[in-house]
N, C-alpha and C. Protein backbone atom coordinates (compact mmCIF):
# COMPACT_ATOMS: atom_id res chain seq x y z
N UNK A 1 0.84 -1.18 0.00
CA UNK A 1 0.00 0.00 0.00
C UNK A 1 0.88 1.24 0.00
N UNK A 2 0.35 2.30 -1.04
CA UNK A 2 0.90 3.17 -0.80
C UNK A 2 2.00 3.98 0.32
N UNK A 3 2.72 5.04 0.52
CA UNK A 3 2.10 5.68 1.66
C UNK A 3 2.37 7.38 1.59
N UNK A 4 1.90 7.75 0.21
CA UNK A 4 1.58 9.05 -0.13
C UNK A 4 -0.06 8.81 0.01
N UNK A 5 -0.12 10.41 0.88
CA UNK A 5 -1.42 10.75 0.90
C UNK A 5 -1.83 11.83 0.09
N UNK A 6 -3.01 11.38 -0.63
CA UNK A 6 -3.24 12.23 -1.43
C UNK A 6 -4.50 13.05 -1.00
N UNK A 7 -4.79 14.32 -1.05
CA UNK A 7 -5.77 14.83 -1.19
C UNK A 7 -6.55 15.54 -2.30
N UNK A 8 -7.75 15.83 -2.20
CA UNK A 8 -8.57 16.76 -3.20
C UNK A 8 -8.01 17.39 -4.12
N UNK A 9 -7.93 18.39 -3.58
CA UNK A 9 -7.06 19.70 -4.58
C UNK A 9 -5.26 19.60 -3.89
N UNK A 10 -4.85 18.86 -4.26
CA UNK A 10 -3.74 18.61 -4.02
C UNK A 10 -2.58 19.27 -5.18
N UNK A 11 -2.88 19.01 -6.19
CA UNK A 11 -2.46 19.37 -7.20
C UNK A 11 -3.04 21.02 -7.24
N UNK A 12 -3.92 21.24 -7.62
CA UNK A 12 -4.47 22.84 -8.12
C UNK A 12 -4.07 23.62 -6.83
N UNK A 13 -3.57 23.00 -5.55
CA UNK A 13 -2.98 24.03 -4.82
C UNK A 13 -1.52 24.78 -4.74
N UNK A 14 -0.74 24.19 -6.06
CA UNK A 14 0.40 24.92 -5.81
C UNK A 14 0.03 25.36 -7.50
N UNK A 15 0.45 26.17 -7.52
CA UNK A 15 0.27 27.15 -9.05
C UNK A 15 1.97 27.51 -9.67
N UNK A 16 2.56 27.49 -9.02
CA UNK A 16 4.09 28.01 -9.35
C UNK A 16 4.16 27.65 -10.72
N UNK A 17 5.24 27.55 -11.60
CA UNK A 17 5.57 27.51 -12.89
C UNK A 17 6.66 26.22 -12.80
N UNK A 18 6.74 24.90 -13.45
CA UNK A 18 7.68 23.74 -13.62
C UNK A 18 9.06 24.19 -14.15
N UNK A 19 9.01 25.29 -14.54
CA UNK A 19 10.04 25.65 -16.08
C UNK A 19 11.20 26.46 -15.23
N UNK A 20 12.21 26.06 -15.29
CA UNK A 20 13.68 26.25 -14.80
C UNK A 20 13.95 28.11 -15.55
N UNK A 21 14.77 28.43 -15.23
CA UNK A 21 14.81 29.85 -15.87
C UNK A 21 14.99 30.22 -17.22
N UNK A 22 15.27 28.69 -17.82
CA UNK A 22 15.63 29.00 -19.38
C UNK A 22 14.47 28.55 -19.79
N UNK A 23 13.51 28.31 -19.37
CA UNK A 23 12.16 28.18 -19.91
C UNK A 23 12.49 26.07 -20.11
N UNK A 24 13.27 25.19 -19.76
CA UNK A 24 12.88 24.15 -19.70
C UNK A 24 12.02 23.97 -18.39
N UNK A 25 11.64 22.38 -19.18
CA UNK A 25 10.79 21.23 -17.90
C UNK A 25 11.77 21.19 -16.68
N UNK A 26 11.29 21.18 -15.42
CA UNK A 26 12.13 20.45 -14.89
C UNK A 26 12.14 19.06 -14.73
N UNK A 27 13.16 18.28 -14.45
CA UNK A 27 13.15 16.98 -14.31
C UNK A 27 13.61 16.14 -13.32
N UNK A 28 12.66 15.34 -12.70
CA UNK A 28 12.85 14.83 -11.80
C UNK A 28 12.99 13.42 -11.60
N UNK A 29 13.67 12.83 -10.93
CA UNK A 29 13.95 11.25 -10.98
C UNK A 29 13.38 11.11 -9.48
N UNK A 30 12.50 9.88 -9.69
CA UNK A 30 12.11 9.29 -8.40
C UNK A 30 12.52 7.91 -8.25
N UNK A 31 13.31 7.21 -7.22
CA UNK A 31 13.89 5.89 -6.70
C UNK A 31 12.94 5.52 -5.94
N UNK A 32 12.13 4.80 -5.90
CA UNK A 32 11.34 3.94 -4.82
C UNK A 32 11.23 2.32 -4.99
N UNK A 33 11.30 1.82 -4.33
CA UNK A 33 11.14 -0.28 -4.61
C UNK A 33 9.81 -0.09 -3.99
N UNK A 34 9.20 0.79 -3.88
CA UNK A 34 7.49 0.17 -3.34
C UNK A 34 6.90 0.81 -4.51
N UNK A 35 6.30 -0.43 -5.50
CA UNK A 35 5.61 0.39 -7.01
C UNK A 35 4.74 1.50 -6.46
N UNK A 36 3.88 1.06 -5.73
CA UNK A 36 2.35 2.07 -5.05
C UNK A 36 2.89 3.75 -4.96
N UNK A 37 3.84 3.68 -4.25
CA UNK A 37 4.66 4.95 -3.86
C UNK A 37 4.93 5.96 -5.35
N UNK A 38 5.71 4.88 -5.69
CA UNK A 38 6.36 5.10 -7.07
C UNK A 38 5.73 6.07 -8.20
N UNK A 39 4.39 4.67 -8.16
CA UNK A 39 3.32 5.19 -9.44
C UNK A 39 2.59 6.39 -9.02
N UNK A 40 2.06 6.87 -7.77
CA UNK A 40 1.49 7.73 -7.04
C UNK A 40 2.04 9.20 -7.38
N UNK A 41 3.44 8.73 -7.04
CA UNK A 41 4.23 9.97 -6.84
C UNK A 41 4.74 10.38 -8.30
N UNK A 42 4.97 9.90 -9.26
CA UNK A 42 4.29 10.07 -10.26
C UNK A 42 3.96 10.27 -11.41
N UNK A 43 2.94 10.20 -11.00
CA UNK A 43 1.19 10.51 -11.65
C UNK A 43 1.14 11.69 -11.13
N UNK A 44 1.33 11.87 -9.61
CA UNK A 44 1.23 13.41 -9.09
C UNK A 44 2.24 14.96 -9.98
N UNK A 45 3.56 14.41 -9.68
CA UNK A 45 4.15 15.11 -10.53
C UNK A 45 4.29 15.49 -11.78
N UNK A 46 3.65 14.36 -12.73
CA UNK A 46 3.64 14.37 -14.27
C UNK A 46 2.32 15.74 -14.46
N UNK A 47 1.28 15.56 -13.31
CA UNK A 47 0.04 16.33 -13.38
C UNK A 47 0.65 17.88 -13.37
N UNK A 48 1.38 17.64 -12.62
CA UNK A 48 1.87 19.30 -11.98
C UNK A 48 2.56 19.39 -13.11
N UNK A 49 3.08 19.01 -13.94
CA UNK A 49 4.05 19.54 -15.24
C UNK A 49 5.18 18.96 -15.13
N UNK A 50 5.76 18.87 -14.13
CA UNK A 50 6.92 17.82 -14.26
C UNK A 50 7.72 16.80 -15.29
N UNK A 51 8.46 16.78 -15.53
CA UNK A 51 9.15 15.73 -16.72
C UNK A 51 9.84 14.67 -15.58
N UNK A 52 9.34 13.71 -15.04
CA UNK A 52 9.71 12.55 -14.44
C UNK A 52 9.87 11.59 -14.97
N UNK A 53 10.40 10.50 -14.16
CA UNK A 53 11.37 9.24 -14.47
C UNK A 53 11.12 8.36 -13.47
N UNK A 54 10.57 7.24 -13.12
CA UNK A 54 11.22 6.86 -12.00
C UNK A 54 11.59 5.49 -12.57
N UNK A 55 12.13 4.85 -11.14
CA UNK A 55 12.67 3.57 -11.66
C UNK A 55 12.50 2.88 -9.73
N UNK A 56 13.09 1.72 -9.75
CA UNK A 56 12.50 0.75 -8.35
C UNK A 56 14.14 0.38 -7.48
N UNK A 57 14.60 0.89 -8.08
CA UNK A 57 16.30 0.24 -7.10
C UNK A 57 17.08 1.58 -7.35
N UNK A 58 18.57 1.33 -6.54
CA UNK A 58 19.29 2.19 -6.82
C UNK A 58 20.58 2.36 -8.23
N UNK A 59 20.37 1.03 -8.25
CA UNK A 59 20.93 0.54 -9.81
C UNK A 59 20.73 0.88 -11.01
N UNK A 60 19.32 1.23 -11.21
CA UNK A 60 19.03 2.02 -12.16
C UNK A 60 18.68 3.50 -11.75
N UNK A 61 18.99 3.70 -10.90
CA UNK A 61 18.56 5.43 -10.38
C UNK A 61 20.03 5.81 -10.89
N UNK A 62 21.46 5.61 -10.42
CA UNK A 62 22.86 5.76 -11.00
C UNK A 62 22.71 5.64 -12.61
N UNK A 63 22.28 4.25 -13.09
CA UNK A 63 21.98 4.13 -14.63
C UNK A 63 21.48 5.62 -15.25
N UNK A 64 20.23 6.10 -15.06
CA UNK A 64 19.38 7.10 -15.41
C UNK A 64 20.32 8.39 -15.31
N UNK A 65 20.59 8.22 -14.05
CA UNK A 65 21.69 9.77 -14.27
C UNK A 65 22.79 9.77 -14.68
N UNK A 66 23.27 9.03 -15.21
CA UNK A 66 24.65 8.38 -16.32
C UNK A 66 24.44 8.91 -17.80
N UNK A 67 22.64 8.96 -17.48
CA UNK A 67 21.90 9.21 -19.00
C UNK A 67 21.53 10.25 -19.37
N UNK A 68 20.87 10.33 -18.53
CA UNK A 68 20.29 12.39 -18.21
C UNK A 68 20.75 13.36 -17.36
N UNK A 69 20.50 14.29 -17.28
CA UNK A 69 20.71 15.46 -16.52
C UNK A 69 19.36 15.40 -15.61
N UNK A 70 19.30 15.29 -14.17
CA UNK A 70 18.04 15.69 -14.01
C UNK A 70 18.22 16.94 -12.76
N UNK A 71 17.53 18.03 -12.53
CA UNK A 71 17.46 18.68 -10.97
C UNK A 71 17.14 18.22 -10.07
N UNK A 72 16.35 17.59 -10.12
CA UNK A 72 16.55 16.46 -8.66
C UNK A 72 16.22 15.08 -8.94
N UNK A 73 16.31 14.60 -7.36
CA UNK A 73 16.22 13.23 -7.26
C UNK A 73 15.55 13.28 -6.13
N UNK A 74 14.10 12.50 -5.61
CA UNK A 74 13.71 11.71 -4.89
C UNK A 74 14.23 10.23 -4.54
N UNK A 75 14.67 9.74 -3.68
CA UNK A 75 14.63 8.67 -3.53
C UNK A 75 14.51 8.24 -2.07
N UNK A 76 13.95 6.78 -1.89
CA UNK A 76 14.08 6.50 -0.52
C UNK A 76 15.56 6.17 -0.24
N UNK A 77 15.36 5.88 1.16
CA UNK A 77 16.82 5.03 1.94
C UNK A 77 17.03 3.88 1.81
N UNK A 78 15.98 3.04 1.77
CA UNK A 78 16.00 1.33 1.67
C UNK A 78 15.30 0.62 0.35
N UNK A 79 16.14 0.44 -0.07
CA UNK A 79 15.81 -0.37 -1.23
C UNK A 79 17.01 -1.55 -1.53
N UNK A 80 16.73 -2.22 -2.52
CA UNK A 80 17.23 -3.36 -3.08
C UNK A 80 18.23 -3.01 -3.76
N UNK A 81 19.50 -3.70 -3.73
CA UNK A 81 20.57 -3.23 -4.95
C UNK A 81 21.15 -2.10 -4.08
N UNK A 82 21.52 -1.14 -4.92
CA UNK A 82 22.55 -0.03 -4.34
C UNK A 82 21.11 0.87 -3.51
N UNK A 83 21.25 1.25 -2.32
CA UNK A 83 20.38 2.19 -1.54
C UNK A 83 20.51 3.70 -1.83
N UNK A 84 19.93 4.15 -1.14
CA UNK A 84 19.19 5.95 -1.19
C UNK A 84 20.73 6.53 -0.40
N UNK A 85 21.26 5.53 0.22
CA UNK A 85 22.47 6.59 1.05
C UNK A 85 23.61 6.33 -0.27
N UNK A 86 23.75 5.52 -0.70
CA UNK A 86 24.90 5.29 -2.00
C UNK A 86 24.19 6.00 -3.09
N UNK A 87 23.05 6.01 -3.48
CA UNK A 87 22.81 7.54 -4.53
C UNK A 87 23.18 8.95 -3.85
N UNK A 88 22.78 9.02 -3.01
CA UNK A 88 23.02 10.54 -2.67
C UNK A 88 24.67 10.63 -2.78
N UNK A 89 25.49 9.72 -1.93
CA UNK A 89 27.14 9.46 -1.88
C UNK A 89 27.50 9.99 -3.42
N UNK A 90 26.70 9.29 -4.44
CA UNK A 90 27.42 9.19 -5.59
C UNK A 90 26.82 10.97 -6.39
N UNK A 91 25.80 10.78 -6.03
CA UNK A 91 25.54 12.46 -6.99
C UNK A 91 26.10 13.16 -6.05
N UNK A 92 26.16 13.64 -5.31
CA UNK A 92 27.59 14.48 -4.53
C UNK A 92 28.69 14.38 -5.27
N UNK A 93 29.10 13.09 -5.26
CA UNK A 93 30.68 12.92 -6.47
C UNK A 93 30.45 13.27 -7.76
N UNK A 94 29.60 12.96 -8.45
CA UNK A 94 29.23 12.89 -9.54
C UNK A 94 28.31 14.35 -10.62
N UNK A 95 27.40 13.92 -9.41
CA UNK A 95 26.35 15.18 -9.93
C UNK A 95 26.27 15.84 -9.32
N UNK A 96 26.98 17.33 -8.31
CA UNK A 96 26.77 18.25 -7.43
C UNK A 96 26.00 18.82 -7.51
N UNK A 97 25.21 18.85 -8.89
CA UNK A 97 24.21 20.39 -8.90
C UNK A 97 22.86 19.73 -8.96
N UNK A 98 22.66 18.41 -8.68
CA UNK A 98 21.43 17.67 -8.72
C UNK A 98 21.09 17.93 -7.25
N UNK A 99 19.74 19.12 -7.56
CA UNK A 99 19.40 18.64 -5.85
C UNK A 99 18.89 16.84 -5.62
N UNK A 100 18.51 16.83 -3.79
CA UNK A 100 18.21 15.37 -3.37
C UNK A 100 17.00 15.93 -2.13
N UNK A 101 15.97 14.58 -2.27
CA UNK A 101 15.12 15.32 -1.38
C UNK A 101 15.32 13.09 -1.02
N UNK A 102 15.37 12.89 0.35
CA UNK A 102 15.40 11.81 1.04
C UNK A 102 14.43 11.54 1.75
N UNK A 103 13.85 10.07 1.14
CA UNK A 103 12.38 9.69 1.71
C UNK A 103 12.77 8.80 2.51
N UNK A 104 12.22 8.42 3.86
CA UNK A 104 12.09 6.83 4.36
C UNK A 104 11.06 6.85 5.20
N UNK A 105 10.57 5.36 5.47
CA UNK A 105 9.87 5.20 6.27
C UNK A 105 10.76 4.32 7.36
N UNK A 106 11.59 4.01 7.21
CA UNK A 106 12.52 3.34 8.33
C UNK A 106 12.48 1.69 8.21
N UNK A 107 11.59 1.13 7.99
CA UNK A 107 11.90 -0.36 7.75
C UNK A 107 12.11 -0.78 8.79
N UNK A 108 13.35 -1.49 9.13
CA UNK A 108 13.91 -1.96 9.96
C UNK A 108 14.33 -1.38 11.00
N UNK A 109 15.28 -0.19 10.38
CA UNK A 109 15.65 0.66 10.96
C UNK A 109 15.17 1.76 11.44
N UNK A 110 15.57 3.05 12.19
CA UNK A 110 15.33 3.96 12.52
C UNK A 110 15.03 4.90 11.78
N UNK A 111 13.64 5.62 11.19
CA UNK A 111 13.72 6.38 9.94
C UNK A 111 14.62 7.90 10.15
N UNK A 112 14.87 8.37 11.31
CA UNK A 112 15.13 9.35 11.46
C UNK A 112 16.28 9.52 11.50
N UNK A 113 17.07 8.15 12.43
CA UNK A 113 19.15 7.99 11.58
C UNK A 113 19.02 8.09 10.76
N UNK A 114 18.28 7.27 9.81
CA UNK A 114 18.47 7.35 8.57
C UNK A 114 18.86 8.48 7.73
N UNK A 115 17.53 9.36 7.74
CA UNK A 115 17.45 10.39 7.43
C UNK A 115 18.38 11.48 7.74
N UNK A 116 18.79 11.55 8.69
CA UNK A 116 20.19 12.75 9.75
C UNK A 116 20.87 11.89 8.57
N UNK A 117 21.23 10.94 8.66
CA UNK A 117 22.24 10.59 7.66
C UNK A 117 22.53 11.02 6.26
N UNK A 118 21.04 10.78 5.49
CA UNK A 118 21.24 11.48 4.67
C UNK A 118 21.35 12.84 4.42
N UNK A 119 21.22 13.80 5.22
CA UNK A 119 20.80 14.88 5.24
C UNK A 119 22.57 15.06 5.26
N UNK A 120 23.29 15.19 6.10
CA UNK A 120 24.40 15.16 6.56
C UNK A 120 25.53 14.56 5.44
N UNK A 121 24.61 13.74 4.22
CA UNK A 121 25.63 13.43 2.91
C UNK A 121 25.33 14.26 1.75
N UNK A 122 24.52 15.01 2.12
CA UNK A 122 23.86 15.83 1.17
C UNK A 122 22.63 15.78 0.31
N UNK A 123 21.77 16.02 1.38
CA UNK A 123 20.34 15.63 0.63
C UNK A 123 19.69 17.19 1.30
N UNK A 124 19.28 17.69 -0.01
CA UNK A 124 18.71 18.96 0.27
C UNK A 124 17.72 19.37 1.53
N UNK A 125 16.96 18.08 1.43
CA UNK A 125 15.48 17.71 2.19
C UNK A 125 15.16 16.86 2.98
N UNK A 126 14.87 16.07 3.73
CA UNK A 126 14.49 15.01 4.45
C UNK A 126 13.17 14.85 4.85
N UNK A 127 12.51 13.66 4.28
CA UNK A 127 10.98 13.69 4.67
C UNK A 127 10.42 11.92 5.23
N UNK A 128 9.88 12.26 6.28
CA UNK A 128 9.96 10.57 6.57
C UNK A 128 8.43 10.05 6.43
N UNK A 129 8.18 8.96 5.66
CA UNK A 129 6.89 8.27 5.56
C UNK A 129 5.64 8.21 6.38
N UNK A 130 4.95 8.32 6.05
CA UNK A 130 3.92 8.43 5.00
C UNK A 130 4.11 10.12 4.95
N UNK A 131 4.28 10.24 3.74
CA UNK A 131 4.48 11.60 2.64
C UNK A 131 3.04 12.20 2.68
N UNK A 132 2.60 13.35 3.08
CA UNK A 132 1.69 14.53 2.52
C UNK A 132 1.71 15.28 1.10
N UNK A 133 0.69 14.65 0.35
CA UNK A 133 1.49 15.05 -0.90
C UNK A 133 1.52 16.83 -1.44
N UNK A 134 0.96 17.52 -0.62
CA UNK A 134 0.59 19.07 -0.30
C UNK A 134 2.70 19.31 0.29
N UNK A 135 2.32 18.49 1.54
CA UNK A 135 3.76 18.83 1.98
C UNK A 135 5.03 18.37 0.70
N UNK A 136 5.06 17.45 0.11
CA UNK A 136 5.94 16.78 -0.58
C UNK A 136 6.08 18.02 -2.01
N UNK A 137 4.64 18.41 -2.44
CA UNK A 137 5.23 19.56 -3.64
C UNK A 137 5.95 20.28 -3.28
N UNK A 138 5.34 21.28 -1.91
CA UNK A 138 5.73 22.44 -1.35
C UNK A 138 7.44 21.97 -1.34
N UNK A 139 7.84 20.79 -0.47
CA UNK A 139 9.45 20.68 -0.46
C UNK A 139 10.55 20.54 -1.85
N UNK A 140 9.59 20.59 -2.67
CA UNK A 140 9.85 20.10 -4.68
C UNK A 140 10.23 21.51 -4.32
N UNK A 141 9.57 22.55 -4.46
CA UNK A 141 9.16 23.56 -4.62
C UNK A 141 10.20 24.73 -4.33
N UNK A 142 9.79 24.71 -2.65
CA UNK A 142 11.23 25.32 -2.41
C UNK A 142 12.72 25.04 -2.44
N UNK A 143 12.82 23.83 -2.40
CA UNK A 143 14.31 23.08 -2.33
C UNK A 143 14.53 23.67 -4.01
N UNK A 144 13.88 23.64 -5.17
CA UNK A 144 14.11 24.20 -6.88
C UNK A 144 14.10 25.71 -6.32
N UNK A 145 13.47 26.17 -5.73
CA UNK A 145 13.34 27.89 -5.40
C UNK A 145 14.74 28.41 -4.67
N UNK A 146 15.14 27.34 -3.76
CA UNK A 146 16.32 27.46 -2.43
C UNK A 146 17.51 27.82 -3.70
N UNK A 147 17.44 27.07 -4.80
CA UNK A 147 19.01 27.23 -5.39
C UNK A 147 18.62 26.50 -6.87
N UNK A 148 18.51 27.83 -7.57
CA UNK A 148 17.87 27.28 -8.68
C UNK A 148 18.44 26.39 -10.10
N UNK A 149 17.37 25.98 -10.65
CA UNK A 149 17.92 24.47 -11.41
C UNK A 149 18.94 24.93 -12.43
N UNK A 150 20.18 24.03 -12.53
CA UNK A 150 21.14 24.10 -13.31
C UNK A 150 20.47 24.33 -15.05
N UNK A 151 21.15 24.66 -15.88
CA UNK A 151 20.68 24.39 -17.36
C UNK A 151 20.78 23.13 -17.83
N UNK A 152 19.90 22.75 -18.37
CA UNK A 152 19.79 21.23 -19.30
C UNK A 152 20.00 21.61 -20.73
N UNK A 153 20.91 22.56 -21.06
CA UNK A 153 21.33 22.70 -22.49
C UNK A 153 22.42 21.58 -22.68
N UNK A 154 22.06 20.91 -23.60
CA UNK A 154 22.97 19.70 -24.08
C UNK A 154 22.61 18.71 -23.75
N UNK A 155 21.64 18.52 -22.89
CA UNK A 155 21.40 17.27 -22.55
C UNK A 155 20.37 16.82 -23.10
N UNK A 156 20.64 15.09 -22.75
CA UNK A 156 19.49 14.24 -23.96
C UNK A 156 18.07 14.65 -22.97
């Protein structure tokens, strides 16, 4: 089961503009291994204008940004294959100007180490499960507003 909550006017409540300063999409990559999450989150963002991606491991979240340019990345902490703390590790090395917004619900573990953790490797944001999806734009939102999106000139 999911564990984005969705409401009513969820969508028609943020009005802002998707489009980076050069007038592109922005683009966003979402990492989740729970499809429900995944497909939710979106469907939500594609609505809002968004140019999204997602994928279910961290294996192909590295793959994807090997491929594209994106401004951010959603992903959780726990997943299958390479995790949410080895993406963030690697776009730090790799991709500095990709913001990171860090989901968990904790699993096993503690969602909130978790999270200090990531936060502390460089994740713009930290948000722990079950997601508000009102709260979850708003953090899209300002975290793209906090330091705005690199240019995607040249990229596929």
């Amino acid at each position: 089961m999911a564990k984005l909550k969705l409401t009513a006017n969820a969508i028609a409540a943020h009005s802002s503009s998707n489009l980076c300063t050069n007038g592109q999409q922005v683009r966003i990559l979402v990492a989740d291994d729970e499809a429900g999450f995944r497909e939710m989150l979106c469907d939500a963002l594609s609505e809002r204008g968004y140019d999204v991606l997602a994928v279910a491991n961290g294996d192909q979240a590295l793959a994807e940004l090997r491929r594209r340019t994106f401004h951010l990345v959603v992903t959780d902490l726990l997943m299958p294959d390479r995790d949410g703390i080895e993406i963030i590790r690697a776009i730090g090395a790799q991709f500095p100007q990709t913001k990171i917004i860090a989901v968990s619900g904790g699993g096993i573990h503690n969602a909130i180490d978790l999270l200090g953790m990531a936060e502390s490797l460089g994740a713009g944001r930290i948000l722990a499960k079950p997601i508000h999806l009102n709260r979850l734009l708003a953090t899209i939102e300002s975290l793209l507003e906090f330091a705005p999106p690199h240019s995607l000139e040249g990229a596929q």
